[in-house]
Structures are given as C-alpha cells and as structure tokens.
Protein backbone atom coordinates (compact mmCIF):
# COMPACT_ATOMS: atom_id res chain seq x y z
CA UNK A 1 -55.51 -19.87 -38.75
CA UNK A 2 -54.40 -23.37 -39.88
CA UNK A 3 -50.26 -23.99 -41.27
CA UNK A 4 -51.58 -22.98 -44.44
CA UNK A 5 -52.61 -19.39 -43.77
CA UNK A 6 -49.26 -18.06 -42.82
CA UNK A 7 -48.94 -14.27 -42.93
CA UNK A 8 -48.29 -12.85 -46.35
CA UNK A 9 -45.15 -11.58 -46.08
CA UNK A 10 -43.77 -14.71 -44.34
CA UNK A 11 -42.45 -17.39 -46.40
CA UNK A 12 -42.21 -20.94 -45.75
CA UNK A 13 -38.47 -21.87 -44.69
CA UNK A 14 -36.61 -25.07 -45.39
CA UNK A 15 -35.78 -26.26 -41.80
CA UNK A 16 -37.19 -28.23 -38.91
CA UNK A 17 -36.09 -25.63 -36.60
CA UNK A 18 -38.44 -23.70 -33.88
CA UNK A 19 -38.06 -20.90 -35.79
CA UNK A 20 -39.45 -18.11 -33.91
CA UNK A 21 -40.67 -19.78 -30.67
CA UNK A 22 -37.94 -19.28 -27.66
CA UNK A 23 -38.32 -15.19 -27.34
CA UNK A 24 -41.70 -15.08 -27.35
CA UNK A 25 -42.27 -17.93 -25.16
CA UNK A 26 -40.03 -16.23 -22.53
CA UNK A 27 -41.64 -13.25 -22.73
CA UNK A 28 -45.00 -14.92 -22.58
CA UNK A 29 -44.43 -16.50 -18.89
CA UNK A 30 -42.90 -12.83 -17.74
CA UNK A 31 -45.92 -10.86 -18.72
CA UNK A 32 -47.91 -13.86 -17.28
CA UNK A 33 -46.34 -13.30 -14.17
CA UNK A 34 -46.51 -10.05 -13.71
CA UNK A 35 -50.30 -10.18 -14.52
CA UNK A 36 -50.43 -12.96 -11.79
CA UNK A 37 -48.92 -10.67 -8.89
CA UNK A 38 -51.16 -7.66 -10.25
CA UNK A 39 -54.36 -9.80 -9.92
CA UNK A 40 -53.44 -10.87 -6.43
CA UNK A 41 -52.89 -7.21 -5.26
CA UNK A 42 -56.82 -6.60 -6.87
CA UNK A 43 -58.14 -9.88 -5.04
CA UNK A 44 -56.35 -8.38 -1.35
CA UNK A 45 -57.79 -4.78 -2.25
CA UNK A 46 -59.94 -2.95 0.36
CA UNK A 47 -63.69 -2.03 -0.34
CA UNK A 48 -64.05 1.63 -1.71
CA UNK A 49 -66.65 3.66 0.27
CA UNK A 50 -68.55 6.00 -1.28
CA UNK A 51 -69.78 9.89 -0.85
CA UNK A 52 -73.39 8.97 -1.94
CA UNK A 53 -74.55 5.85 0.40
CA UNK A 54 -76.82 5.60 -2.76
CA UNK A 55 -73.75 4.19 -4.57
CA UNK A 56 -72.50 2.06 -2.18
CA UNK A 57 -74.09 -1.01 -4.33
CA UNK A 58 -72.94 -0.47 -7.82
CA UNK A 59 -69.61 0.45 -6.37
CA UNK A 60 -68.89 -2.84 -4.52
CA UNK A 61 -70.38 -4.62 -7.43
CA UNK A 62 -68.40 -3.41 -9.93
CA UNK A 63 -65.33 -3.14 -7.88
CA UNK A 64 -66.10 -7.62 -6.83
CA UNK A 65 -66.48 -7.99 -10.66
CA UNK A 66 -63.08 -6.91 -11.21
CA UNK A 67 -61.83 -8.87 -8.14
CA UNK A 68 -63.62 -12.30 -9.64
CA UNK A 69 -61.87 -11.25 -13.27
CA UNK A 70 -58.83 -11.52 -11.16
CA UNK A 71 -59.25 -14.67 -9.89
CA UNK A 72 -60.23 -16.08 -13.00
CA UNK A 73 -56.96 -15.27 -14.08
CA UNK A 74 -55.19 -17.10 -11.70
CA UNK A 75 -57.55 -20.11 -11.97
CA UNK A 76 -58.25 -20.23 -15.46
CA UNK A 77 -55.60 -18.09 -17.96
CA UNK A 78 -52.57 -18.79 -15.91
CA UNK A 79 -52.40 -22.38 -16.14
CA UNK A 80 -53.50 -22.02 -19.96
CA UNK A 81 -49.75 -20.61 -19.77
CA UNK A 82 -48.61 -23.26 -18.11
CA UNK A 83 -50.34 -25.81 -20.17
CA UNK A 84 -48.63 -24.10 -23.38
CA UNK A 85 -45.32 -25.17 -21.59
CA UNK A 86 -46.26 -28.39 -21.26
CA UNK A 87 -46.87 -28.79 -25.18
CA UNK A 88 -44.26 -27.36 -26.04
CA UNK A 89 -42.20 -29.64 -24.31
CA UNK A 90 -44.34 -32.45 -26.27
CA UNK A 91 -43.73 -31.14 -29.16
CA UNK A 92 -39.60 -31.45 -28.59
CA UNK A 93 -40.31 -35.23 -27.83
CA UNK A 94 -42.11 -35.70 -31.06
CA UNK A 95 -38.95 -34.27 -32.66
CA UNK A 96 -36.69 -36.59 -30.74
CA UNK A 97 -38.93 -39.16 -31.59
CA UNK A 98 -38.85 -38.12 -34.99
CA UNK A 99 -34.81 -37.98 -34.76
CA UNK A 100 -34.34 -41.98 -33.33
CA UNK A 101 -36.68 -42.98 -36.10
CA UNK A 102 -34.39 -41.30 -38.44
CA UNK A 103 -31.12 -42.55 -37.11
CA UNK A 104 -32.85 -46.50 -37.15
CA UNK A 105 -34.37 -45.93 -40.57
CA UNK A 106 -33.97 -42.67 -42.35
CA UNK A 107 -35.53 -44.48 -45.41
CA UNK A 108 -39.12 -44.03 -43.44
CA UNK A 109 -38.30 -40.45 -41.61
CA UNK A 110 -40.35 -38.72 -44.33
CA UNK A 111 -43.18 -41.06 -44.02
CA UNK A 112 -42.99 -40.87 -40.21
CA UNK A 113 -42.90 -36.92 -40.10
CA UNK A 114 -46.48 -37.21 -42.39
CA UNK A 115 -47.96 -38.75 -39.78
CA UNK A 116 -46.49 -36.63 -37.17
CA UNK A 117 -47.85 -33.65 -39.51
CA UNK A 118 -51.89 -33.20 -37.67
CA UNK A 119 -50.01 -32.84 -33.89
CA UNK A 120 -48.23 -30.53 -34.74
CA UNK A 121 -50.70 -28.90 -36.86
CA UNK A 122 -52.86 -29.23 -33.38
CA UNK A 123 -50.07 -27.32 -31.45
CA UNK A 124 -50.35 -25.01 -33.90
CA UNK A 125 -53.77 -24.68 -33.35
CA UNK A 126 -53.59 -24.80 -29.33
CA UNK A 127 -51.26 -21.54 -29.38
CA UNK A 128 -53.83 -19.77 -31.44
CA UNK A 129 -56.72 -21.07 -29.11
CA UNK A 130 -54.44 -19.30 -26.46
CA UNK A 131 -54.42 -16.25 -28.12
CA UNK A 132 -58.02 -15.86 -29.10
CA UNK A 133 -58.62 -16.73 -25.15
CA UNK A 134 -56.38 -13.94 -24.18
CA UNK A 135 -57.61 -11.30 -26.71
CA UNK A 136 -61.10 -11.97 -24.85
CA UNK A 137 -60.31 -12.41 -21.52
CA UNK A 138 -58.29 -9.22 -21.72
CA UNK A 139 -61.36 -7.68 -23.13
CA UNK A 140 -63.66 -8.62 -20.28
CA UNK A 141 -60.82 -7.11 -18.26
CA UNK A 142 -60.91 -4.08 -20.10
CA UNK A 143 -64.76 -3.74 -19.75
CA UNK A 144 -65.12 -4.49 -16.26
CA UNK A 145 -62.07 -2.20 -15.21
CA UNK A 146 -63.56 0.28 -16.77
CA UNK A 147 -66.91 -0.18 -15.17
CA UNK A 148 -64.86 0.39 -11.87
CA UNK A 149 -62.85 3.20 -13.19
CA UNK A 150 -66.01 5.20 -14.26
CA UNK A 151 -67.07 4.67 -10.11
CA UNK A 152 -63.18 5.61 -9.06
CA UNK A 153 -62.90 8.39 -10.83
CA UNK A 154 -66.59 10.03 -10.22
CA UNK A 155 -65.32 8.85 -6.20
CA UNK A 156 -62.32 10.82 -6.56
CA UNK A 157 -64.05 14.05 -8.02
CA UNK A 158 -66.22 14.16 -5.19
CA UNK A 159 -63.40 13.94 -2.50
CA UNK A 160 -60.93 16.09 -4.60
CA UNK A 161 -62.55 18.13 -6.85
CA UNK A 162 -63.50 22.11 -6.83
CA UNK A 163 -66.71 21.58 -5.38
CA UNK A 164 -65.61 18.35 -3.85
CA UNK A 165 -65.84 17.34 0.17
CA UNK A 166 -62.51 18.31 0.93
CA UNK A 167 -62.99 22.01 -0.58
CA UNK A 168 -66.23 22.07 1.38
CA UNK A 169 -64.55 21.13 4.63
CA UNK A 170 -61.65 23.63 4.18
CA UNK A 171 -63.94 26.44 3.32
CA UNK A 172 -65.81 25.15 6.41
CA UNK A 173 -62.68 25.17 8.87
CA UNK A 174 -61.88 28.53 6.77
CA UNK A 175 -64.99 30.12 7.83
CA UNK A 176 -64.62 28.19 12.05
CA UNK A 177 -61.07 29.48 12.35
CA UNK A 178 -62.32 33.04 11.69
CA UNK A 179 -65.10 32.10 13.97
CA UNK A 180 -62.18 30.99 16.50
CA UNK A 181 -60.52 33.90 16.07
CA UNK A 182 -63.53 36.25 17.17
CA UNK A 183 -64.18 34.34 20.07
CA UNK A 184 -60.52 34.99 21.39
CA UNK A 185 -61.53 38.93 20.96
CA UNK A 186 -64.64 37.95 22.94
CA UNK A 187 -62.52 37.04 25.96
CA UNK A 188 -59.87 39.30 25.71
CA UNK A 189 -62.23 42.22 25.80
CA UNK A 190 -64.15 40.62 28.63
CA UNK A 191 -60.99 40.04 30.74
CA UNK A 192 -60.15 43.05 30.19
CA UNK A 193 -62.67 44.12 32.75
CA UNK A 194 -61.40 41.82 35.64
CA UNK A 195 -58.14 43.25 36.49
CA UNK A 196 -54.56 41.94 35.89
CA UNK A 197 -54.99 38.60 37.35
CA UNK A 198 -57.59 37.44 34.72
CA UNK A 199 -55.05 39.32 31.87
CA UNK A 200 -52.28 36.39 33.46
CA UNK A 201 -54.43 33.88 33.25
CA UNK A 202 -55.68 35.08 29.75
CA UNK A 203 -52.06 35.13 28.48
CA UNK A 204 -51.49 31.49 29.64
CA UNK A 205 -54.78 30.60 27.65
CA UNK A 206 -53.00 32.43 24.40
CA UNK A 207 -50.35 30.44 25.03
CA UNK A 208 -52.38 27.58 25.21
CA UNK A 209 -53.75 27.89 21.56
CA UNK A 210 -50.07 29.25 20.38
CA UNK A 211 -48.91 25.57 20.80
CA UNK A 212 -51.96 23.55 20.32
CA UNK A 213 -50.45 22.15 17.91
CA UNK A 214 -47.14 20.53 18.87
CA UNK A 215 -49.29 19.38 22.08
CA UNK A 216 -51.59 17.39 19.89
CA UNK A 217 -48.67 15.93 17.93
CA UNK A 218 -47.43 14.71 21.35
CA UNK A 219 -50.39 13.80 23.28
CA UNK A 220 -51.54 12.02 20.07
CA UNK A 221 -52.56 8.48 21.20
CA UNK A 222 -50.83 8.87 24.59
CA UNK A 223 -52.36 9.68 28.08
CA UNK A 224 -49.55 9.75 30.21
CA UNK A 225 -49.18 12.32 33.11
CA UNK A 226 -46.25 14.56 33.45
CA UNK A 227 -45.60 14.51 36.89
CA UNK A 228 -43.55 17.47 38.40
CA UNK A 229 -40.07 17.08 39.24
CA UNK A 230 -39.32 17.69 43.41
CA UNK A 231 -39.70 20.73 44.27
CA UNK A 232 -41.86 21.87 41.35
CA UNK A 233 -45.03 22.61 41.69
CA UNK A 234 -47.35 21.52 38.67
CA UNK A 235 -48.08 23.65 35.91
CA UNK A 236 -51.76 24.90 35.63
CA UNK A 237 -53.98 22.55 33.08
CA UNK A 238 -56.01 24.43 30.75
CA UNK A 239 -59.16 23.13 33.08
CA UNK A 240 -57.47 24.98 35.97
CA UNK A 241 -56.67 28.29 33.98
CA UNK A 242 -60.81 28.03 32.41
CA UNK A 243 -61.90 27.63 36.17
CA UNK A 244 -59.85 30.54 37.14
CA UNK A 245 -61.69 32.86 35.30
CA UNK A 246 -64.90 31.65 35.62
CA UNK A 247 -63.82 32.24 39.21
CA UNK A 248 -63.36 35.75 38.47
CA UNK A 249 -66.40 36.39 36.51
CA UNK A 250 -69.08 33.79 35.69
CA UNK A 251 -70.89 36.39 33.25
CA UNK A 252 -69.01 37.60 29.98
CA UNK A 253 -65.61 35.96 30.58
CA UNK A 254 -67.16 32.45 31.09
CA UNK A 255 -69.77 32.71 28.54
CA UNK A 256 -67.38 33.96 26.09
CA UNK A 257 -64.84 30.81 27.30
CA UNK A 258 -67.29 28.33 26.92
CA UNK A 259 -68.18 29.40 22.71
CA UNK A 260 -64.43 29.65 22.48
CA UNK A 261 -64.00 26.02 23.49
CA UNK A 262 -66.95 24.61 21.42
CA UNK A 263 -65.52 26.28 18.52
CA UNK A 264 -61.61 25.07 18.73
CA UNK A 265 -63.55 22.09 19.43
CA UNK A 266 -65.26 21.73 15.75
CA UNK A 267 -61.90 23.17 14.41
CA UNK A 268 -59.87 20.02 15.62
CA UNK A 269 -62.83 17.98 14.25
CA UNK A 270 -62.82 19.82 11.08
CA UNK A 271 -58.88 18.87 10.54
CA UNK A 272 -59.96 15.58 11.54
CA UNK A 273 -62.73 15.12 8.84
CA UNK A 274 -60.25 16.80 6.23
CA UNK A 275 -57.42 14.18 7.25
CA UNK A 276 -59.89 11.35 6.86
CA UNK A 277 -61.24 12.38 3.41
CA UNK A 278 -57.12 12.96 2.59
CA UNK A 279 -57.04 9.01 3.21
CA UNK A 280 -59.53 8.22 1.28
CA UNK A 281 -58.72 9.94 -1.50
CA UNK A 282 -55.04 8.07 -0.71
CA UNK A 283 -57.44 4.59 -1.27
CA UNK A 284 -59.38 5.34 -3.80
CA UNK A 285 -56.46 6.40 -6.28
CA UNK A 286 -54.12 3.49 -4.90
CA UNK A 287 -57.66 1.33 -5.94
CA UNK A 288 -57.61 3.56 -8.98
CA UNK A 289 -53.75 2.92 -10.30
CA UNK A 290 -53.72 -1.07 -8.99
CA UNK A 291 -56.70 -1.78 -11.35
CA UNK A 292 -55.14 0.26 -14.31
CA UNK A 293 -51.56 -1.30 -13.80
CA UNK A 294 -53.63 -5.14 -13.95
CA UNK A 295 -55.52 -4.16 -16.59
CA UNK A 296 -52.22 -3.03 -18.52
CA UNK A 297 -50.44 -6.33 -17.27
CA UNK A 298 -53.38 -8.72 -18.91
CA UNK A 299 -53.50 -7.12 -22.81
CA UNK A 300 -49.39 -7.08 -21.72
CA UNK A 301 -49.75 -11.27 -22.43
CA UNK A 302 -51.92 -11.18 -25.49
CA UNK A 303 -48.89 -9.93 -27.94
CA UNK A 304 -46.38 -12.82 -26.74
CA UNK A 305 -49.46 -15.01 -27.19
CA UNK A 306 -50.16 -14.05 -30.50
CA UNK A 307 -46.67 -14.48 -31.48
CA UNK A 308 -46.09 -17.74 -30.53
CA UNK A 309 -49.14 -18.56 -32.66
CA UNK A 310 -47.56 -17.50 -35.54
CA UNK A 311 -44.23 -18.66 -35.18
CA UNK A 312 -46.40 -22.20 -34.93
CA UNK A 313 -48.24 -21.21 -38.17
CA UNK A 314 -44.69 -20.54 -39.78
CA UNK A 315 -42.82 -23.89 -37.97
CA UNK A 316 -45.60 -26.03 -39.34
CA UNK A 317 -45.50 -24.31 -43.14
CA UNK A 318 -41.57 -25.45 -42.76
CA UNK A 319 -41.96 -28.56 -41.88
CA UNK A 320 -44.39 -28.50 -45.27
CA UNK A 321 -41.65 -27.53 -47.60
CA UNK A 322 -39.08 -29.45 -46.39
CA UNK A 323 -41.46 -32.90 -46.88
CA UNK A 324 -41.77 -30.81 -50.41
CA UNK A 325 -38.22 -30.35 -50.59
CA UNK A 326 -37.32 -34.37 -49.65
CA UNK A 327 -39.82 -35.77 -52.13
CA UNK A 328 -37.63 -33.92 -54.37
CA UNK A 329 -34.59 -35.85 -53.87
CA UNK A 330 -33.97 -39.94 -53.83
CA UNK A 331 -31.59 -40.39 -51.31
CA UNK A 332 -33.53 -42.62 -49.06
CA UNK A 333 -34.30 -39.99 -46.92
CA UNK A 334 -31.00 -39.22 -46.19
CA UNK A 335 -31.01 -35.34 -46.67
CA UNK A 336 -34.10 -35.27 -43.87
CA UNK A 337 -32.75 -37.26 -41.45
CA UNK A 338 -29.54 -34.61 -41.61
CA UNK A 339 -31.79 -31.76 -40.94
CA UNK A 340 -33.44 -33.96 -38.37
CA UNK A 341 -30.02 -34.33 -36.38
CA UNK A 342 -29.14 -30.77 -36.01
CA UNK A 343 -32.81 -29.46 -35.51
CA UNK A 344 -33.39 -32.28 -32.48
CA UNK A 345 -31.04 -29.84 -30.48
CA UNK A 346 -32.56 -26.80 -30.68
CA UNK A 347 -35.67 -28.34 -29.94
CA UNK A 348 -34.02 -29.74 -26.76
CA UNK A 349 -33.44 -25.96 -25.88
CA UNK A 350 -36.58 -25.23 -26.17
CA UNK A 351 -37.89 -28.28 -24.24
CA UNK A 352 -35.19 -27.24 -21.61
CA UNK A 353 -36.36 -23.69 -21.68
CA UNK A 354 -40.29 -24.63 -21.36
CA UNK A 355 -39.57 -26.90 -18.48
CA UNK A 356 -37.67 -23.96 -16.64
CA UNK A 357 -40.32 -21.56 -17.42
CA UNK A 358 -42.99 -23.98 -15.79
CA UNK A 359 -41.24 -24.77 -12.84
CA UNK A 360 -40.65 -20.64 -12.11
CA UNK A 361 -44.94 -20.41 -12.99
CA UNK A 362 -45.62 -23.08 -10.65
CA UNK A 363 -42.59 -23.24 -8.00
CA UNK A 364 -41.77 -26.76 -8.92
C-alpha cells in the first residue's frame, strides 16, 4: 500500500501530526514481548515421548520445527520490532529537522518537506513490510503448531482416552487387586489349618496390607532403620512374620504366601505405571497449552503491526494535503512552518516513547 491508497473511509487530515502512531506502537512492543517469553518457554520445552516407538520420529520432528519457529522469532521478528523503533525515532528527527529549517527559513519549509516526502513515504512502506512479515511468519507458526498439535493431541488420546493406556492399566490393577484379594482367602483358609499361632501371625500379615499404604508414603525414598527404644524388643518385619509360617507349614500356607507376594508385588507396579502415564499426560498437555498460548502470542503482534502501517499510510496522505493546503496560500510559508512548531512536539513524544520502548525490548 503506498500514501496514496489510504483506506476508504479514512480521509486525508490537515496536520503534520503522528496521527495514529503512539497506541499502537505501545501495544506492538507488549505483544512482542509476550511472544518473546512464550517462544523461550517452547525453545526450554522437554521432548514428548510417544506410545507408538513408531512415532517417536515425526513427533520430535515436528515438535524441533516448532522449537526452530521459536527461535526465529527471537532472532529474526523481534528485532524487526526493534528496528521499527529505531525508525520511528528517525522519522521524529526528520521532523525536527524539518522544524529548524522552518524557523531559519520558513520561505523554503514547503520545498524542504517535498524532498523529505519519499522517506517518509519509505517508513511508510517499512511498517507495512513489517506487517506482511508478521502475517507470514505467524502463518508458518500456525502451520507448524498445528503439525505438533495433531501429534499432542493423538499423544494425549492414547494416555487418556477410553481405550487409552491409563484405562488399560486401571482395568489391569482392577482385575490384580481382585487377584490380591483371592490370594489373601488362599492363606487364610490354609492357616486356618495350623492352629492359633499361624492365625497371630496371619493377623499381623492383615495388618500388614491394612497400612501398606501410609508405610509406602513414609518409607518412600528413605531406608532408615527404626531402631527399638531400651527395653523394647523389635517389632517383627514382614520377612520375619512370612518365615514364621513357612515355619509352620512349607506346603499350602507358603505356597499360597509366596503368589500373594508376587501379586501385591505387580499391584504396587501397576500404581507405579499408572502414576507415570499420569505424568506424562501432565507433559504432554503442559507441551500442548505452551505451544497454543505462543501460537496465540505471535498472530497477537500482527494487528498492532498492521495498524501502525496504516496510521503511516494516513500520516503520509496528511502531510500530502497540507503541501496541498500551503500551495494554496502566499504567505511565504508562514502557515507551514506554524503547523511545523506545534507538530515537532508530539513527534518528540513519540521519539521519547520509541526510545523507551527499545531500551525495555533490548535492556538498554
């Protein structure tokens, strides 16, 4: 678009002012920002495994194309930003350049302003190279996140879904608790045969599995040794109480004792598996939501972008008319070098403002 091909229902204004340029400028750098943080959270992010080893590949390659489409926006459309800050801030010299000429010979301003005319059109046409490089870049974006998505999602239907690992694993602990449970009929019917002494120990074994699991909770990733206080003697260990009534019997009772503890075995490796896939579906929809929240944050920049391409169409188109509107008049460029004086100063605002907004992009 060059300063001719304004929108349609915009009309030309009389004024030197930066009409139109401060809000969107601001709220280009804040969306630019936020997009930067949201890439650097997708470059840190961990790999995704997969269900299917099969998948593995297209996986981490789609989930490293969206990590290099995050990099190029910190290499390549973040310091476009910047470099749109740094123009701007031209452009509020040229006025001020524009503004001494005026005060040293006003009789030439309109003359000098002519020739001023083609850099300014070229801001104009720097903003909207901005935004076409946004509306593309955020388009790549879009594809490859979606790419990823597509592998996320399938991921997370696997883990999560009705006929997904962790329903298979529950149905399987489902089915090895039942298993469990038979096995403690096994050796209470067996013990039964022993006498009273084997019923004790049996009990303590009950007990045993009645508070497996507040023991795991508290021997979890600890291997110290309760040692009795004097006087005490030490409580039996589970390996003492088994050994007891293999001591009794070494036919049903131990046979029946040794199934029992292969199956609360798998059970504890069961909940294991289940807490594992739990964690991974934890990562994969952490992956997931990142990837959607930078993908948001990117086509977040385009609009302020686009806007402060056509509030540089429109500033151009004004400074048009008012050349019109001084050829008009034979003052000796008086009337220009008026509007010159008071729109120098809010062009200094904006130079202050893009000079602020840099130094927050960049830290200096």
């Amino acid at each position: 678009m060059t300063s001719s091909q304004v929108a349609p229902d915009v009309r030309a204004r009389i004024t030197l002012d930066p009409v139109g340029l401060e809000e969107p400028l601001e709220q280009l750098v804040t969306a630019a920002q936020v997009a930067q943080v949201w890439a650097l959270i997708l470059e840190g992010q961990v790999s995704v495994g997969t269900a299917d080893p099969s998948d593995e590949h297209a996986m981490h390659t789609a989930q490293e194309e969206a990590r290099g489409n995050a990099r190029t926006y910190r290499s390549v459309q973040l310091p476009s930003v910047i470099h749109q800050l740094v123009l701007m801030a031209g452009a509020a010299d040229l006025v001020q350049s524009l503004h001494e000429g005026s005060v040293e010979s006003p009789e030439s301003v309109a003359s000098f302003l002519r020739e001023l005319m083609p850099i300014f059109e070229e801001h104009e046409q720097h903003a909207r190279d901005l935004a076409d490089k946004y509306e593309a870049f955020s388009k790549e974006a879009e594809d490859r996140l979606g790419a990823l998505a597509g592998r996320t999602h399938a991921e997370i239907k696997k883990i999560s879904g009705d006929d997904g690992r962790i329903a298979a694993k529950a149905k399987e602990l489902e089915a090895m608790q039942e298993e469990v449970g038979k096995d403690l009929d096994a050796v209470i019917s067996a013990s039964h045969k022993v006498g009273s002494g084997a019923r004790k120990i049996l009990d303590t074994i009950l007990d045993i599995f009645k508070d497996a699991a507040k023991k795991k909770g508290e021997d979890n990733g600890k291997k110290k040794e309760d040692k009795p206080s004097p006087g005490e003697t030490a409580p039996e260990s589970s390996e003492d109480v088994h050994e007891g009534i293999e001591d009794i019997t070494s036919g049903a009772v131990g046979a029946a004792l040794q199934k029992l503890r292969r199956d609360r075995a798998k059970v504890e490796a069961l909940y294991r598996e289940i807490a594992g896939l739990k964690s991974e579906l934890a990562t994969v929809k952490k992956i997931d939501s990142e990837c959607g929240a930078y993908g948001r944050s990117v086509r977040d920049v385009m609009r302020p972008a686009q806007d402060i391409a056509d509030a540089w169409a429109r500033v151009v188109a004004s400074f048009a008319a008012t050349l019109e509107e001084q050829a008009k008049r034979s003052d000796g460029g008086a009337w220009l070098a008026t509007e010159i004086s008071w729109s120098v100063i809010k062009w200094k605002t904006v130079q202050d403002q893009a000079e602020r907004l840099r130094a927050t992009v960049t830290g200096n």
